[in-house]
Protein backbone atom coordinates (compact mmCIF):
# COMPACT_ATOMS: atom_id res chain seq x y z
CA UNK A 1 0.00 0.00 0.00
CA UNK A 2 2.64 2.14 0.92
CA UNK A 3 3.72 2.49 -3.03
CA UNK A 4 0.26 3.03 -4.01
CA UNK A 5 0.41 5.93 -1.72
CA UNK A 6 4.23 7.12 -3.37
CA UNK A 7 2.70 6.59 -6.32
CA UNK A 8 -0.68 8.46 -5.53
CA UNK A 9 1.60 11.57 -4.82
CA UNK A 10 4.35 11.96 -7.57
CA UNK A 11 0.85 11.29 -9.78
CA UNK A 12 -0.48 14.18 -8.17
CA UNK A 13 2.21 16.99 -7.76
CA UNK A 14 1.52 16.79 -4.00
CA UNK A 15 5.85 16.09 -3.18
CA UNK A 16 5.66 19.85 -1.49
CA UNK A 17 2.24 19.06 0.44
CA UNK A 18 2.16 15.05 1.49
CA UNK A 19 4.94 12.56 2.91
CA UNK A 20 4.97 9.09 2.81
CA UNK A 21 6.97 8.01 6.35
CA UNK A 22 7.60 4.18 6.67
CA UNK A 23 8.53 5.19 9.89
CA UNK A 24 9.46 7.74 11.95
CA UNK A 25 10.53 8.69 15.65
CA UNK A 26 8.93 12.27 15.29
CA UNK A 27 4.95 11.58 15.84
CA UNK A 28 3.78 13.50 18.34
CA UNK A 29 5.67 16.54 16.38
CA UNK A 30 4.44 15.15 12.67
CA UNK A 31 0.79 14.47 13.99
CA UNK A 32 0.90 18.63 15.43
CA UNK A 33 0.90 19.95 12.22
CA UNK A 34 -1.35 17.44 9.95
CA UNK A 35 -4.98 17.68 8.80
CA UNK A 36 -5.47 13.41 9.35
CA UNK A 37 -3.24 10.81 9.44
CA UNK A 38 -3.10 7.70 7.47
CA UNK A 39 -2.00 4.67 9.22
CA UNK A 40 -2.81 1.01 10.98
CA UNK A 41 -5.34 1.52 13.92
CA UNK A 42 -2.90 -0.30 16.32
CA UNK A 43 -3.69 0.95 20.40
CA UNK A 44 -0.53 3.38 20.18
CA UNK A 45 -1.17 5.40 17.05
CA UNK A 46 -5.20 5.44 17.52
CA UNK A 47 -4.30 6.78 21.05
CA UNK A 48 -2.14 9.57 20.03
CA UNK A 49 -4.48 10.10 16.69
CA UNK A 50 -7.14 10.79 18.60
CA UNK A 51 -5.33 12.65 21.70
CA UNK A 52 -3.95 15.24 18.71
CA UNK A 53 -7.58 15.59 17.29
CA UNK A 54 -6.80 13.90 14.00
CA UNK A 55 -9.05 11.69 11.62
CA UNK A 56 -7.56 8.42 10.57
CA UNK A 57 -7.73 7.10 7.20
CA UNK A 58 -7.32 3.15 8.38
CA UNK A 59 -5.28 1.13 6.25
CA UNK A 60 -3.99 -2.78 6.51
CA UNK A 61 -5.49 -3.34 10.25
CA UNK A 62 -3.82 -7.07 11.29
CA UNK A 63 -6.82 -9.34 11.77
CA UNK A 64 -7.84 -9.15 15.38
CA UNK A 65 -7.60 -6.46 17.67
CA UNK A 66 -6.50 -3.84 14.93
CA UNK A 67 -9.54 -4.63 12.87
CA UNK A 68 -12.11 -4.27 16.05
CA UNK A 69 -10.16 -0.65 16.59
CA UNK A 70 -11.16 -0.25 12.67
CA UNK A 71 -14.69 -1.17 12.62
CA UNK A 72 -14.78 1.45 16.12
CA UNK A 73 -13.23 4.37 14.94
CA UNK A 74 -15.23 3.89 11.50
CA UNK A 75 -18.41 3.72 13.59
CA UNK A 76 -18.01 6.48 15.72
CA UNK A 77 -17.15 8.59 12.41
CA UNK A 78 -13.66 9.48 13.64
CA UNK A 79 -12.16 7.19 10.45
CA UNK A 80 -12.74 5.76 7.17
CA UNK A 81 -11.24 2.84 6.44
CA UNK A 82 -9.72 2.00 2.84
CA UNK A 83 -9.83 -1.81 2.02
CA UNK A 84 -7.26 -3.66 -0.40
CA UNK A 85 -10.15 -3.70 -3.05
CA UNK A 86 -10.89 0.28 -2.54
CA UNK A 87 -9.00 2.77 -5.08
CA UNK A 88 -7.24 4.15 -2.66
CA UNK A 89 -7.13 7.40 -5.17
CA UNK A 90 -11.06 7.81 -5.34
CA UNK A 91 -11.48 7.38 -1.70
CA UNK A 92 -8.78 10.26 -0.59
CA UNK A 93 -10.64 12.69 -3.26
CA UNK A 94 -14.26 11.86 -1.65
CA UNK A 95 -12.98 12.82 1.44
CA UNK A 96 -11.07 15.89 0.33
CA UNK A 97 -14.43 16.77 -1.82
CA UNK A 98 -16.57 16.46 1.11
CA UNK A 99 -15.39 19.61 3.14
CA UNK A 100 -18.30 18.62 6.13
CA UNK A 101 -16.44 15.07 6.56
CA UNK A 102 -13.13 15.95 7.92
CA UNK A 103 -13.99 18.88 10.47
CA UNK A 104 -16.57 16.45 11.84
CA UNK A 105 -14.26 13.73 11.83
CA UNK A 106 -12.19 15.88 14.29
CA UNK A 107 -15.01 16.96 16.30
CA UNK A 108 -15.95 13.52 16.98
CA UNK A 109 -11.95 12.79 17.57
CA UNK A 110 -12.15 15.70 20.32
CA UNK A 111 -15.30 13.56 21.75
CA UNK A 112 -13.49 10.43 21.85
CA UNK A 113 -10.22 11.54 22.79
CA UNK A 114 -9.24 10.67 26.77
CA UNK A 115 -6.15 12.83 26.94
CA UNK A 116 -5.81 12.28 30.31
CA UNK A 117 -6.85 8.76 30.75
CA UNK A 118 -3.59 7.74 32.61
CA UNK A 119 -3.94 10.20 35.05
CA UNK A 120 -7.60 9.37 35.72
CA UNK A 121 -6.50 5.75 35.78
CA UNK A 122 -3.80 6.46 38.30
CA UNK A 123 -6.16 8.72 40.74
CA UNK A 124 -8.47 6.01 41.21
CA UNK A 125 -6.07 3.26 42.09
CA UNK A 126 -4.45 5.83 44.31
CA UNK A 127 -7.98 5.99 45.61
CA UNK A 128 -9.16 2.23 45.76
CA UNK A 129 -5.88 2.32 47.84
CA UNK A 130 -6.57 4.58 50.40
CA UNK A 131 -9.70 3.15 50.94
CA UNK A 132 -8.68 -0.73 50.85
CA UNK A 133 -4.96 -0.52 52.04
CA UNK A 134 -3.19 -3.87 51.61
């Protein structure tokens, strides 16, 4: 998929606008200054997706877990997901074309986000430990 993408650009003139990454060590700084993100829906990069407010377009989920985050984030309208039988070309144009889909994609990413999930997570152990201590 990943040259289909390459391909998708250099076919477009879009070199100055859209990079491919394989991989990078720079999300959190790449994710701050992009309109969606197109990726797997593992736990990691669906977390920070939707902690930076960002759409997903959902590509090659592994069977299992990263399929049930799919069929999720597709349902509550904070992703689309592009199948190997999809033209991956048509499918980025209908969402460009559609200029309700993405700024309602990020509201419902700003609903679904938990930014501070950990936290919360940590206060009420802290507190099931006062209350029960060992």
């Amino acid at each position: 998929m990943k040259a289909k993408f390459e391909e998708l650009v250099k076919n477009t003139d879009s070199e100055e606008r859209i990079k491919v990454l394989e991989y990078t060590n720079k999300v959190p700084e790449l994710m701050s200054i992009s309109s969606f993100v197109i990726t797997k829906p593992g736990g990691l990069t669906s977390t920070e997706s939707l902690t930076s407010h960002l759409p997903m377009v959902i590509i090659n989920p592994i069977p299992g877990q990263e399929e049930e985050n799919a069929e999720f984030l597709v349902e509550k309208g904070v992703a689309v997901w592009i199948k190997k039988k999809d033209n991956v070309a048509r499918a980025l144009k209908m969402l460009y074309r559609d200029t309700q889909k993405l700024p309602l994609m990020k509201e419902n990413a700003i609903a679904l986000a938990k930014p501070n999930s950990t936290e919360n997570i940590c206060n009420i152990l802290l507190e099931d430990t006062q209350k029960n201590p060992v």
